[in-house]
Protein backbone atom coordinates (compact mmCIF):
# COMPACT_ATOMS: atom_id res chain seq x y z
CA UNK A 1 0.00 0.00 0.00
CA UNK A 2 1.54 3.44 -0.39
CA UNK A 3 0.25 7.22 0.91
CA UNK A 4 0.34 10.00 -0.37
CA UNK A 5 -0.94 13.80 0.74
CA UNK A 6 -2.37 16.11 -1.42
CA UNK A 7 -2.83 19.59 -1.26
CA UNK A 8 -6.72 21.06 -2.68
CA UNK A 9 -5.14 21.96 -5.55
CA UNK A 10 -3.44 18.77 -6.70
CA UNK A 11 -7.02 16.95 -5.28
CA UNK A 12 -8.54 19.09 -8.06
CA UNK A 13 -6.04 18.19 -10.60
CA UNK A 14 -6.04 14.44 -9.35
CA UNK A 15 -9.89 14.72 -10.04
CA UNK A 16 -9.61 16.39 -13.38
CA UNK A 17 -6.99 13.65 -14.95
CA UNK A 18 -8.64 10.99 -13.83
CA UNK A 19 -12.15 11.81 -15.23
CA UNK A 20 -10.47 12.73 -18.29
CA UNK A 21 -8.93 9.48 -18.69
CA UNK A 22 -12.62 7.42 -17.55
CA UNK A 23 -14.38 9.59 -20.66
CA UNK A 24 -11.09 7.99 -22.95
CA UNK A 25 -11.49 4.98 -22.38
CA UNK A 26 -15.00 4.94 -22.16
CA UNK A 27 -14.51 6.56 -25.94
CA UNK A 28 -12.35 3.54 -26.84
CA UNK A 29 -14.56 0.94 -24.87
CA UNK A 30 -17.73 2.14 -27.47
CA UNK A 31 -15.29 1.92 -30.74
CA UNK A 32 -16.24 -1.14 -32.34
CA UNK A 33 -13.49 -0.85 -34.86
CA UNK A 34 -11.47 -1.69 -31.93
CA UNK A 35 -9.43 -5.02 -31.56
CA UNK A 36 -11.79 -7.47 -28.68
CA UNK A 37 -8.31 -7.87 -27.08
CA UNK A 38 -7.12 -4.07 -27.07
CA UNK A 39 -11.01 -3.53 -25.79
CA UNK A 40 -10.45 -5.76 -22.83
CA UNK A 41 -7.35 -4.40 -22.29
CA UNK A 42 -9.15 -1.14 -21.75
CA UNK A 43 -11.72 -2.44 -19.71
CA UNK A 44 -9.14 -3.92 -16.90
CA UNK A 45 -7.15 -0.76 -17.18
CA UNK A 46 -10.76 0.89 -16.58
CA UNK A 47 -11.90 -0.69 -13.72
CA UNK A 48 -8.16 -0.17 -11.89
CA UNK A 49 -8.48 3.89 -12.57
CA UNK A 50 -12.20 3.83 -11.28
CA UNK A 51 -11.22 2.48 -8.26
CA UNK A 52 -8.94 5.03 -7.93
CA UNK A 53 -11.13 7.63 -8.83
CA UNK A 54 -13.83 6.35 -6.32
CA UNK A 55 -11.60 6.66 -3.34
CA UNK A 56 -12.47 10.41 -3.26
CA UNK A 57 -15.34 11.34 -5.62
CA UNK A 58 -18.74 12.14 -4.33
CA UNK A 59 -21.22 9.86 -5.20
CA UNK A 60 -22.84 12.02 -7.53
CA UNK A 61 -20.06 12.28 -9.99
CA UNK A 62 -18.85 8.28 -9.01
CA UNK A 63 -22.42 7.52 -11.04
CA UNK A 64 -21.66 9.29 -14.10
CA UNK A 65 -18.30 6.96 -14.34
CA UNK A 66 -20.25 4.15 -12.97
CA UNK A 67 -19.76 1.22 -15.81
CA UNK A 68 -21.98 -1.19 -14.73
CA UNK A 69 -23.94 -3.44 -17.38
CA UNK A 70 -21.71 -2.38 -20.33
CA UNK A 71 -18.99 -5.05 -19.75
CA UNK A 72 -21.36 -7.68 -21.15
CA UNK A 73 -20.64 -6.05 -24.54
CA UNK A 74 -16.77 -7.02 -24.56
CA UNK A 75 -16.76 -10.83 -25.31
CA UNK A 76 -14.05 -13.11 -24.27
């Protein structure tokens, strides 16, 4: 496990990047021209940043990101 402190500002910045990155690869994740493998690639990758994410967002935005249902459409 590893800490780290934050000032408001980073927080913000922290926040910013990492709901930029969720709306990427939520981009990528609704490509169908998209490789299955590069797609589930994306999807792991997804689920690791929106845990991140969820450690500090309020619940309110945490929905918006919230994935849900939508894994069904990456086959295996």
């Amino acid at each position: 496990m590893l800490g780290m402190l934050f000032n408001e500002k980073e927080c913000k910045e922290l926040d910013y990047v990492l709901r930029k990155e969720l709306d990427e690869m939520l981009l990528d994740l609704s490509d169908q021209r998209l490789d299955q493998n590069i797609r589930h690639a994306i999807a792991n990758r997804y689920k690791t940043v929106f845990r991140m994410y969820a450690r500090f967002a309020p619940q309110k935005e945490l929905s918006k990101y919230a994935w849900g249902g939508r894994s069904s459409q990456i086959k295996h």
